[in-house]
C-alpha atoms as a PDB file:
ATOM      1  CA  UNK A   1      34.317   1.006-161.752  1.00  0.00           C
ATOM      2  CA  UNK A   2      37.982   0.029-161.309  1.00  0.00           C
ATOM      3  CA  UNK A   3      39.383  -1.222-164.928  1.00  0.00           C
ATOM      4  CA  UNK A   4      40.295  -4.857-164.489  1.00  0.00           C
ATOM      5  CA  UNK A   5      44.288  -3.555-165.782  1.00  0.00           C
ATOM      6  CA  UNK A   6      44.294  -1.414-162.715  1.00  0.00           C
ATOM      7  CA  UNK A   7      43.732  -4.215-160.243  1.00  0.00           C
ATOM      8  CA  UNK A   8      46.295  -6.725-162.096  1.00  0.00           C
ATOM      9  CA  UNK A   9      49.039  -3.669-161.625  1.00  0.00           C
ATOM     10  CA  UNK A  10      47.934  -3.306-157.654  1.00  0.00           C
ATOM     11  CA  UNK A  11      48.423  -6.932-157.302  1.00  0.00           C
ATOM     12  CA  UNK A  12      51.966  -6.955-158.747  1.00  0.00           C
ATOM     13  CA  UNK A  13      53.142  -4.635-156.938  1.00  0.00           C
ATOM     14  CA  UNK A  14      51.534  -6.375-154.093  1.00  0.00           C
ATOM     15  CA  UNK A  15      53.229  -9.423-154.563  1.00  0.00           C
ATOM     16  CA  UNK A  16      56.755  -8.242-155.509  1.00  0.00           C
ATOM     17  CA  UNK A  17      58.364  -7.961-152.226  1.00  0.00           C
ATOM     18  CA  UNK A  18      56.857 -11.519-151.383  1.00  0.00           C
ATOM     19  CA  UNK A  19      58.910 -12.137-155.008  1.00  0.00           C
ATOM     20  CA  UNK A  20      62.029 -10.549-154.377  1.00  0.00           C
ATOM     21  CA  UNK A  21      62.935 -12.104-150.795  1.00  0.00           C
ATOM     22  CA  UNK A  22      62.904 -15.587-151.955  1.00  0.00           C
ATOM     23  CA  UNK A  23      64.961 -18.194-153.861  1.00  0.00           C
ATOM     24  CA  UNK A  24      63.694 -19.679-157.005  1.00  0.00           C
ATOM     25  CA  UNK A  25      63.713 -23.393-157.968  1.00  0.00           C
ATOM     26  CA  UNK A  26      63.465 -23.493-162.173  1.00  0.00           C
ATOM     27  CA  UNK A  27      62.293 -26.965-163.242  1.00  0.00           C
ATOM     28  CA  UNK A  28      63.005 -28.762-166.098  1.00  0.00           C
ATOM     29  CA  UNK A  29      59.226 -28.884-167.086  1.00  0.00           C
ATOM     30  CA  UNK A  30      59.197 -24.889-167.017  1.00  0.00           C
ATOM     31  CA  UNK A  31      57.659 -24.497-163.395  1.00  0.00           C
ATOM     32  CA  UNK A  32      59.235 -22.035-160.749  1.00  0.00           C
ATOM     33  CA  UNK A  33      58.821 -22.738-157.308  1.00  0.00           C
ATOM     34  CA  UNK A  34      59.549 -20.017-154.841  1.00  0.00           C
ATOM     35  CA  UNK A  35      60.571 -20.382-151.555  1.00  0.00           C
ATOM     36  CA  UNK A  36      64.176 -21.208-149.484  1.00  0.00           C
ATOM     37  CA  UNK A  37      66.348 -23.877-150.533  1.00  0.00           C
ATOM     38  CA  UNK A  38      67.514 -25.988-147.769  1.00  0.00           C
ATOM     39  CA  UNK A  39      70.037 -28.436-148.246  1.00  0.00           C
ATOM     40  CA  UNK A  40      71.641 -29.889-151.204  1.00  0.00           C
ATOM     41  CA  UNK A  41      73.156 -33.696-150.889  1.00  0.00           C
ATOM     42  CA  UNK A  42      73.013 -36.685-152.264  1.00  0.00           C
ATOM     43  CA  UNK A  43      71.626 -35.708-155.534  1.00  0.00           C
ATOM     44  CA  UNK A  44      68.450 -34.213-153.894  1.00  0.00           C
ATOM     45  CA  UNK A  45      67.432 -31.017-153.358  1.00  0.00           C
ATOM     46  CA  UNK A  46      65.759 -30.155-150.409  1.00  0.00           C
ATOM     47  CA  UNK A  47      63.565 -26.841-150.717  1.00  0.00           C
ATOM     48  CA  UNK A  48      60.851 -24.646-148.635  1.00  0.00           C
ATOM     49  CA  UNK A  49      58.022 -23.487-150.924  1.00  0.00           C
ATOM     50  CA  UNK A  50      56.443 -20.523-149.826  1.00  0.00           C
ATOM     51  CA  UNK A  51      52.708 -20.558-150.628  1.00  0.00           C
ATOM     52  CA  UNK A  52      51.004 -17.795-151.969  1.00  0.00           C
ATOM     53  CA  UNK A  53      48.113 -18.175-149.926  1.00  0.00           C
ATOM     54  CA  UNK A  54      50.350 -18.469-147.137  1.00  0.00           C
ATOM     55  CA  UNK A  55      51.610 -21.335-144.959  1.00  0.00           C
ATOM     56  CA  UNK A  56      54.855 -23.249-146.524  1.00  0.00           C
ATOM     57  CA  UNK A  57      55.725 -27.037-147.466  1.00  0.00           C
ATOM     58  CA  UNK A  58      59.048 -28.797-147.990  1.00  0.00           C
ATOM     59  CA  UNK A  59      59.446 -30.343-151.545  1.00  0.00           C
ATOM     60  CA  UNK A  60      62.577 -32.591-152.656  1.00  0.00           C
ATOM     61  CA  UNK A  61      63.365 -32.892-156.410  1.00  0.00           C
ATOM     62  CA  UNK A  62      66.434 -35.192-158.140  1.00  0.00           C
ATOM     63  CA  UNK A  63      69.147 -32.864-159.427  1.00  0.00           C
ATOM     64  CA  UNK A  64      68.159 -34.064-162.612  1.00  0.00           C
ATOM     65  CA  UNK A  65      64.556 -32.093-162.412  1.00  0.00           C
ATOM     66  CA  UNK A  66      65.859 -29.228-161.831  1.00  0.00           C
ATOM     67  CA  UNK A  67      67.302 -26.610-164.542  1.00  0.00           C
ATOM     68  CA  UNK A  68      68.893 -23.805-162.142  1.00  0.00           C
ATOM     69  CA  UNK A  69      68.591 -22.251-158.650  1.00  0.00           C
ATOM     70  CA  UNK A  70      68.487 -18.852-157.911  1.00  0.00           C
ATOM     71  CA  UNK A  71      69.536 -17.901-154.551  1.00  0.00           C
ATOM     72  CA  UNK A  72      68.284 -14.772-153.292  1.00  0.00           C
ATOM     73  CA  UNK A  73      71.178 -11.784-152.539  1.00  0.00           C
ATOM     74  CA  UNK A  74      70.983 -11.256-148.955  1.00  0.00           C
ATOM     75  CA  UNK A  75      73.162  -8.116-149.292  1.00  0.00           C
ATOM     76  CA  UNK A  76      70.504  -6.020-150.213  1.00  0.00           C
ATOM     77  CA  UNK A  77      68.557  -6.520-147.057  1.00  0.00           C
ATOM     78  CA  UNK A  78      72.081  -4.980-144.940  1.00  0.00           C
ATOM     79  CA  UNK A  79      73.751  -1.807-144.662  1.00  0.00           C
ATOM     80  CA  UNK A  80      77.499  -2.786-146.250  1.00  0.00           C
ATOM     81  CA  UNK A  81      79.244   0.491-144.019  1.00  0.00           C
ATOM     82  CA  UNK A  82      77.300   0.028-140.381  1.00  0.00           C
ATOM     83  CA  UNK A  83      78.347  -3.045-138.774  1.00  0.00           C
ATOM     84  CA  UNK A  84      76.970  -3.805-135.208  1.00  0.00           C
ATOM     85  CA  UNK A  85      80.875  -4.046-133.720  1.00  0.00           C
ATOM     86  CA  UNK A  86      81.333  -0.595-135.447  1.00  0.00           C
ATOM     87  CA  UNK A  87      84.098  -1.852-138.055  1.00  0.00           C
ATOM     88  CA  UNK A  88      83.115  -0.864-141.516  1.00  0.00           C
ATOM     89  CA  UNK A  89      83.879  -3.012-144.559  1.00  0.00           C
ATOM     90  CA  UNK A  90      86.613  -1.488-146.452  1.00  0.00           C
ATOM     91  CA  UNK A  91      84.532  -0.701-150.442  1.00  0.00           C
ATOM     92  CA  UNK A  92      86.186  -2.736-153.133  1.00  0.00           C
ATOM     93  CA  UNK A  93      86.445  -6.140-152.244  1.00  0.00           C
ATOM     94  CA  UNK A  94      86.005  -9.125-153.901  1.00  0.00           C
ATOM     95  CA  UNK A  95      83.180 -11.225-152.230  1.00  0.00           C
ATOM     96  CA  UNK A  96      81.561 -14.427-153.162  1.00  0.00           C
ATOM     97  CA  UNK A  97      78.644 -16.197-151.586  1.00  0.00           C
ATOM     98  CA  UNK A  98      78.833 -19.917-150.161  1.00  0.00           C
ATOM     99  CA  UNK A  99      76.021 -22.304-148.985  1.00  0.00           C
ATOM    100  CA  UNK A 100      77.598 -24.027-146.039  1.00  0.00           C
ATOM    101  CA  UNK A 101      75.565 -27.074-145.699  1.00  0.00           C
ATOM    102  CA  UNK A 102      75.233 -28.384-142.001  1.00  0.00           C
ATOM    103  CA  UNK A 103      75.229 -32.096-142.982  1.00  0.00           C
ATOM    104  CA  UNK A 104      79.200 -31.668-144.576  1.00  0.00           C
ATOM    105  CA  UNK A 105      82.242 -31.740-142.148  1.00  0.00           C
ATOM    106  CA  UNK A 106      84.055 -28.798-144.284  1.00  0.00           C
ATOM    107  CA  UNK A 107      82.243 -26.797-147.521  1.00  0.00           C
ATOM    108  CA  UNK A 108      85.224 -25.406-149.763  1.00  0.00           C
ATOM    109  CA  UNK A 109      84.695 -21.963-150.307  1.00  0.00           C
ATOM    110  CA  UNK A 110      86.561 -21.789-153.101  1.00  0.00           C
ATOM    111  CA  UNK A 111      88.764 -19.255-151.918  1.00  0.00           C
ATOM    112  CA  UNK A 112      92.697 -19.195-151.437  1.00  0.00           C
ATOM    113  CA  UNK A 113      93.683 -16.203-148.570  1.00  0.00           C
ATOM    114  CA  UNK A 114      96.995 -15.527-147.264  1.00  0.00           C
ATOM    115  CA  UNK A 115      98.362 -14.988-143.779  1.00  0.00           C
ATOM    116  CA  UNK A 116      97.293 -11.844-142.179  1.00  0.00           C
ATOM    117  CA  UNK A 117      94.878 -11.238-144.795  1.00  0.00           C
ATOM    118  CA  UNK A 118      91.522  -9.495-143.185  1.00  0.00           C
ATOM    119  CA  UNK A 119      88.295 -11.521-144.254  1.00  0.00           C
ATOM    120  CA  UNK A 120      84.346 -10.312-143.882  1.00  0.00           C
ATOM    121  CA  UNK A 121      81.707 -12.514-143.136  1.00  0.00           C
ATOM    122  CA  UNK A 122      77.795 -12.071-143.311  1.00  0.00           C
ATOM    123  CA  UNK A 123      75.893 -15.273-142.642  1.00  0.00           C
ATOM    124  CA  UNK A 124      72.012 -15.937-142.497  1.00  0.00           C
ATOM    125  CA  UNK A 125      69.901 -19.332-142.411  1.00  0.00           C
ATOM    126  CA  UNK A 126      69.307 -21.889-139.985  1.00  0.00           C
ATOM    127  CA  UNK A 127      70.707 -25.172-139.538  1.00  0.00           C
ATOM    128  CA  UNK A 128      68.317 -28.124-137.514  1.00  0.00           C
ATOM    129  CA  UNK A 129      71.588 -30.254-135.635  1.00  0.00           C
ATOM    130  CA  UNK A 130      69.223 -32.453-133.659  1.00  0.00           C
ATOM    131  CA  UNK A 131      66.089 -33.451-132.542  1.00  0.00           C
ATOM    132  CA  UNK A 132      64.493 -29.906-131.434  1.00  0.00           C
ATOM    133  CA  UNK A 133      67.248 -28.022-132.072  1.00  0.00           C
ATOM    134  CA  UNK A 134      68.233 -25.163-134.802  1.00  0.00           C
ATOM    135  CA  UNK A 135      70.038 -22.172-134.639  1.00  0.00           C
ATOM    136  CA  UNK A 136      71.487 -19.346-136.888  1.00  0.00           C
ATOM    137  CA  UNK A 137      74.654 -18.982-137.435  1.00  0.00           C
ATOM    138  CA  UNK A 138      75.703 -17.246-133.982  1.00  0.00           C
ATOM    139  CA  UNK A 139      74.571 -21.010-132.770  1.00  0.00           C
ATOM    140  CA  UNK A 140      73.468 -21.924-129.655  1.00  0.00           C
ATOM    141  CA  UNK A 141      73.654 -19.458-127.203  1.00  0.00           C
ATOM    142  CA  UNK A 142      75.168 -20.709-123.606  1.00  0.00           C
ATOM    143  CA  UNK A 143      75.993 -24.327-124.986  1.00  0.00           C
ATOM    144  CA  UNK A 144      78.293 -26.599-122.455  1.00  0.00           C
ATOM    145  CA  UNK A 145      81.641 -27.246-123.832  1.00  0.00           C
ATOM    146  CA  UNK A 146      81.882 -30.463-125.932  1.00  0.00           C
ATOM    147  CA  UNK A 147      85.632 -31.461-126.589  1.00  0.00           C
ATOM    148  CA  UNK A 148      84.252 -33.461-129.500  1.00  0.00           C
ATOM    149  CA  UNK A 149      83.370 -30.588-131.263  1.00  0.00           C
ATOM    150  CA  UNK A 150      85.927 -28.695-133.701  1.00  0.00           C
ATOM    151  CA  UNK A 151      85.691 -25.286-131.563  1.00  0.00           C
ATOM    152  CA  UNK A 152      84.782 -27.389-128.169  1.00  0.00           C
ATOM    153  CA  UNK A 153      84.474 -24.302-126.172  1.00  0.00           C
ATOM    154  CA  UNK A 154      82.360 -22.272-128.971  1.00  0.00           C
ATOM    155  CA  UNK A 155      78.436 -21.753-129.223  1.00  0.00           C
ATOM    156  CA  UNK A 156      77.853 -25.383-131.070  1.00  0.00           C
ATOM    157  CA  UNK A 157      76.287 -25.330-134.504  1.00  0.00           C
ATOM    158  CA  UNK A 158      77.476 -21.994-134.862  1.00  0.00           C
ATOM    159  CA  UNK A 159      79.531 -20.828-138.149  1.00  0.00           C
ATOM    160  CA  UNK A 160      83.182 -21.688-138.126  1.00  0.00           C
ATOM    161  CA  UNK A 161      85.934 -21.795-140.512  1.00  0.00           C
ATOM    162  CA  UNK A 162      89.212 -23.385-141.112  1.00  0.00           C
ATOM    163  CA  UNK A 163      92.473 -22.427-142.946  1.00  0.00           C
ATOM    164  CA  UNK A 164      94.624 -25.482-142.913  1.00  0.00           C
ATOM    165  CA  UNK A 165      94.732 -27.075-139.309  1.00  0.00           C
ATOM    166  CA  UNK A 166      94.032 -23.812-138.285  1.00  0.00           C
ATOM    167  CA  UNK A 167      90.258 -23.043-137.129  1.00  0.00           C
ATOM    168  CA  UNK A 168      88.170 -20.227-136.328  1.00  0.00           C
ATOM    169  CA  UNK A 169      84.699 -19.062-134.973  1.00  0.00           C
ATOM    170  CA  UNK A 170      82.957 -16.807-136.838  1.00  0.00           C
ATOM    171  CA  UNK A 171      79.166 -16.943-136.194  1.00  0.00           C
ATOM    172  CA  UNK A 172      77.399 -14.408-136.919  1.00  0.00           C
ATOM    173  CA  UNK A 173      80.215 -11.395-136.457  1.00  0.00           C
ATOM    174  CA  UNK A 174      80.356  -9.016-139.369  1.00  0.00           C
ATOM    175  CA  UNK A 175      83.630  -7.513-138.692  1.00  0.00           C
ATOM    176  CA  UNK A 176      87.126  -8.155-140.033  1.00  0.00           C
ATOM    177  CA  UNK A 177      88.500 -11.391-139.096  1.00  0.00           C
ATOM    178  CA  UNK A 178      92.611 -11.399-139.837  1.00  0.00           C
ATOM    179  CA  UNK A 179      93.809 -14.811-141.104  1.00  0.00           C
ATOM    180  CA  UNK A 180      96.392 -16.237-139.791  1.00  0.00           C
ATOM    181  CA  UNK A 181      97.594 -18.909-142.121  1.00  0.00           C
ATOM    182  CA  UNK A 182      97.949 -19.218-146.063  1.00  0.00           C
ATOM    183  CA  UNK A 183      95.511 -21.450-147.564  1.00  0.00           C
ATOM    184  CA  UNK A 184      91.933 -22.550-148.907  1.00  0.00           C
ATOM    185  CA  UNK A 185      88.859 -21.230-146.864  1.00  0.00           C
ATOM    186  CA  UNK A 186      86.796 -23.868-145.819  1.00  0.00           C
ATOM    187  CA  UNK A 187      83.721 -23.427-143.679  1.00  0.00           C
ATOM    188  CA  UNK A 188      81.349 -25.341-141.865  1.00  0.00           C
ATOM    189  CA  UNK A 189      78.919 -26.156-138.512  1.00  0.00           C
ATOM    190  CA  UNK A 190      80.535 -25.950-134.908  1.00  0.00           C
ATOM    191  CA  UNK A 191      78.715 -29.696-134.205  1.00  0.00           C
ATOM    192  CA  UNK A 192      80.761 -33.300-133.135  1.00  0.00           C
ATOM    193  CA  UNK A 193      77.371 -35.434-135.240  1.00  0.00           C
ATOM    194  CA  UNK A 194      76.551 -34.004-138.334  1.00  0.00           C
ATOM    195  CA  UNK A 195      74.270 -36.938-139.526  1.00  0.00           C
ATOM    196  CA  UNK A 196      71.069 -36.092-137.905  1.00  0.00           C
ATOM    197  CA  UNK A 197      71.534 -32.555-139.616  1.00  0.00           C
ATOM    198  CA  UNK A 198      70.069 -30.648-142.164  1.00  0.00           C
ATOM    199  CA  UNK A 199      69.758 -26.888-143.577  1.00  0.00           C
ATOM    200  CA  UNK A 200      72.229 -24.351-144.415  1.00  0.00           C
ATOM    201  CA  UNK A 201      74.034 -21.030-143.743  1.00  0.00           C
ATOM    202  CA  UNK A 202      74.277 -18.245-146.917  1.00  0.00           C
ATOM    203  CA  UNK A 203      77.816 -16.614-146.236  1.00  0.00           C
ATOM    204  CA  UNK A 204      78.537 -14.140-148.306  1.00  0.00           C
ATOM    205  CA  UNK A 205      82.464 -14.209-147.841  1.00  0.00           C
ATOM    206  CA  UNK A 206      84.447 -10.578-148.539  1.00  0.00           C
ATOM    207  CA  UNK A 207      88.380 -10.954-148.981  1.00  0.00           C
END
């Protein structure tokens, strides 16, 4: 007969990838809901629970509920020295990781660069910019050009970024990007209406 300690350790181990490939949502009242966080604005959180008996809900708590979020490290799940465009990521540099909410005209970064500095990018998520639409961060594919859009001839909702006055696409490239202005990093959603959106890209942001 299999010991009833056996089958506890089988199910941990079951469940620990499940564990490890999601954020975490600490309450105040000591519950941890696990799942993807979505958007933060307003003084709501907006968050994904992933159910253990599968199938997912969306839950919104007051900032005030809530003690901490944890936001998963989507570096492990990537290969930091093969890049798809063949450019590996110099080792050593300082990175930090942003939630670019589609709903904001600019997230700060909270990073100064200089001119001709060379910048990494690694973005995941998905960002709903109307009514049946999301994307990642490469954005839609094949989009018609829309002057009233920051990058008007760029994939819209993709990933951009802006130094200054001056902007840039980055979607979901990986390789070096070389600044070309002095200034704070600000990034955001290549869309004209941000209103109707919601969701958010995870950049981790190498410089």
């Amino acid at each position: 007969m299999v010991s009833q300690r056996w089958l506890a350790r089988a199910a941990l181990i079951l469940a620990l990838p499940v564990s490890l490939s999601a954020d975490t949502l600490i309450l105040r009242n000591g519950s941890r809901v696990q799942g993807e966080l979505l958007s933060v604005r307003n003084g709501t959180i907006e968050f994904e629970e992933r159910r253990s008996f599968g199938g997912s809900r969306t839950l919104r708590f007051d900032r005030d509920e809530v003690v901490r979020i944890e936001i998963e490290d989507y570096r492990n799940n990537t290969n930091n020295n093969d890049f798809g465009n063949g450019s590996a990521r110099p080792s050593g540099m300082r990175e930090k990781q942003v939630i670019v909410s589609a709903d904001v005209d600019w997230n700060d970064a909270g990073i100064d660069v200089r001119a001709g500095q060379t910048v990494y990018f690694e973005a995941t998520g998905r960002v709903r910019w109307g009514r049946d639409r999301q994307d990642g961060p490469a954005g839609e594919r094949n989009s018609p050009s829309n002057p009233n859009r920051p990058l008007g001839n760029r994939n819209a909702a993709a990933l951009i970024g802006k130094i200054g006055n001056d902007l840039f696409f980055i979607g979901d490239e990986t390789g070096p990007v070389r600044v070309r202005t002095s200034g704070r990093l600000q990034l955001g959603v290549n869309d004209d209406v941000l209103t109707d959106n919601s969701g958010n890209f995870r950049v981790v942001v190498y410089y």
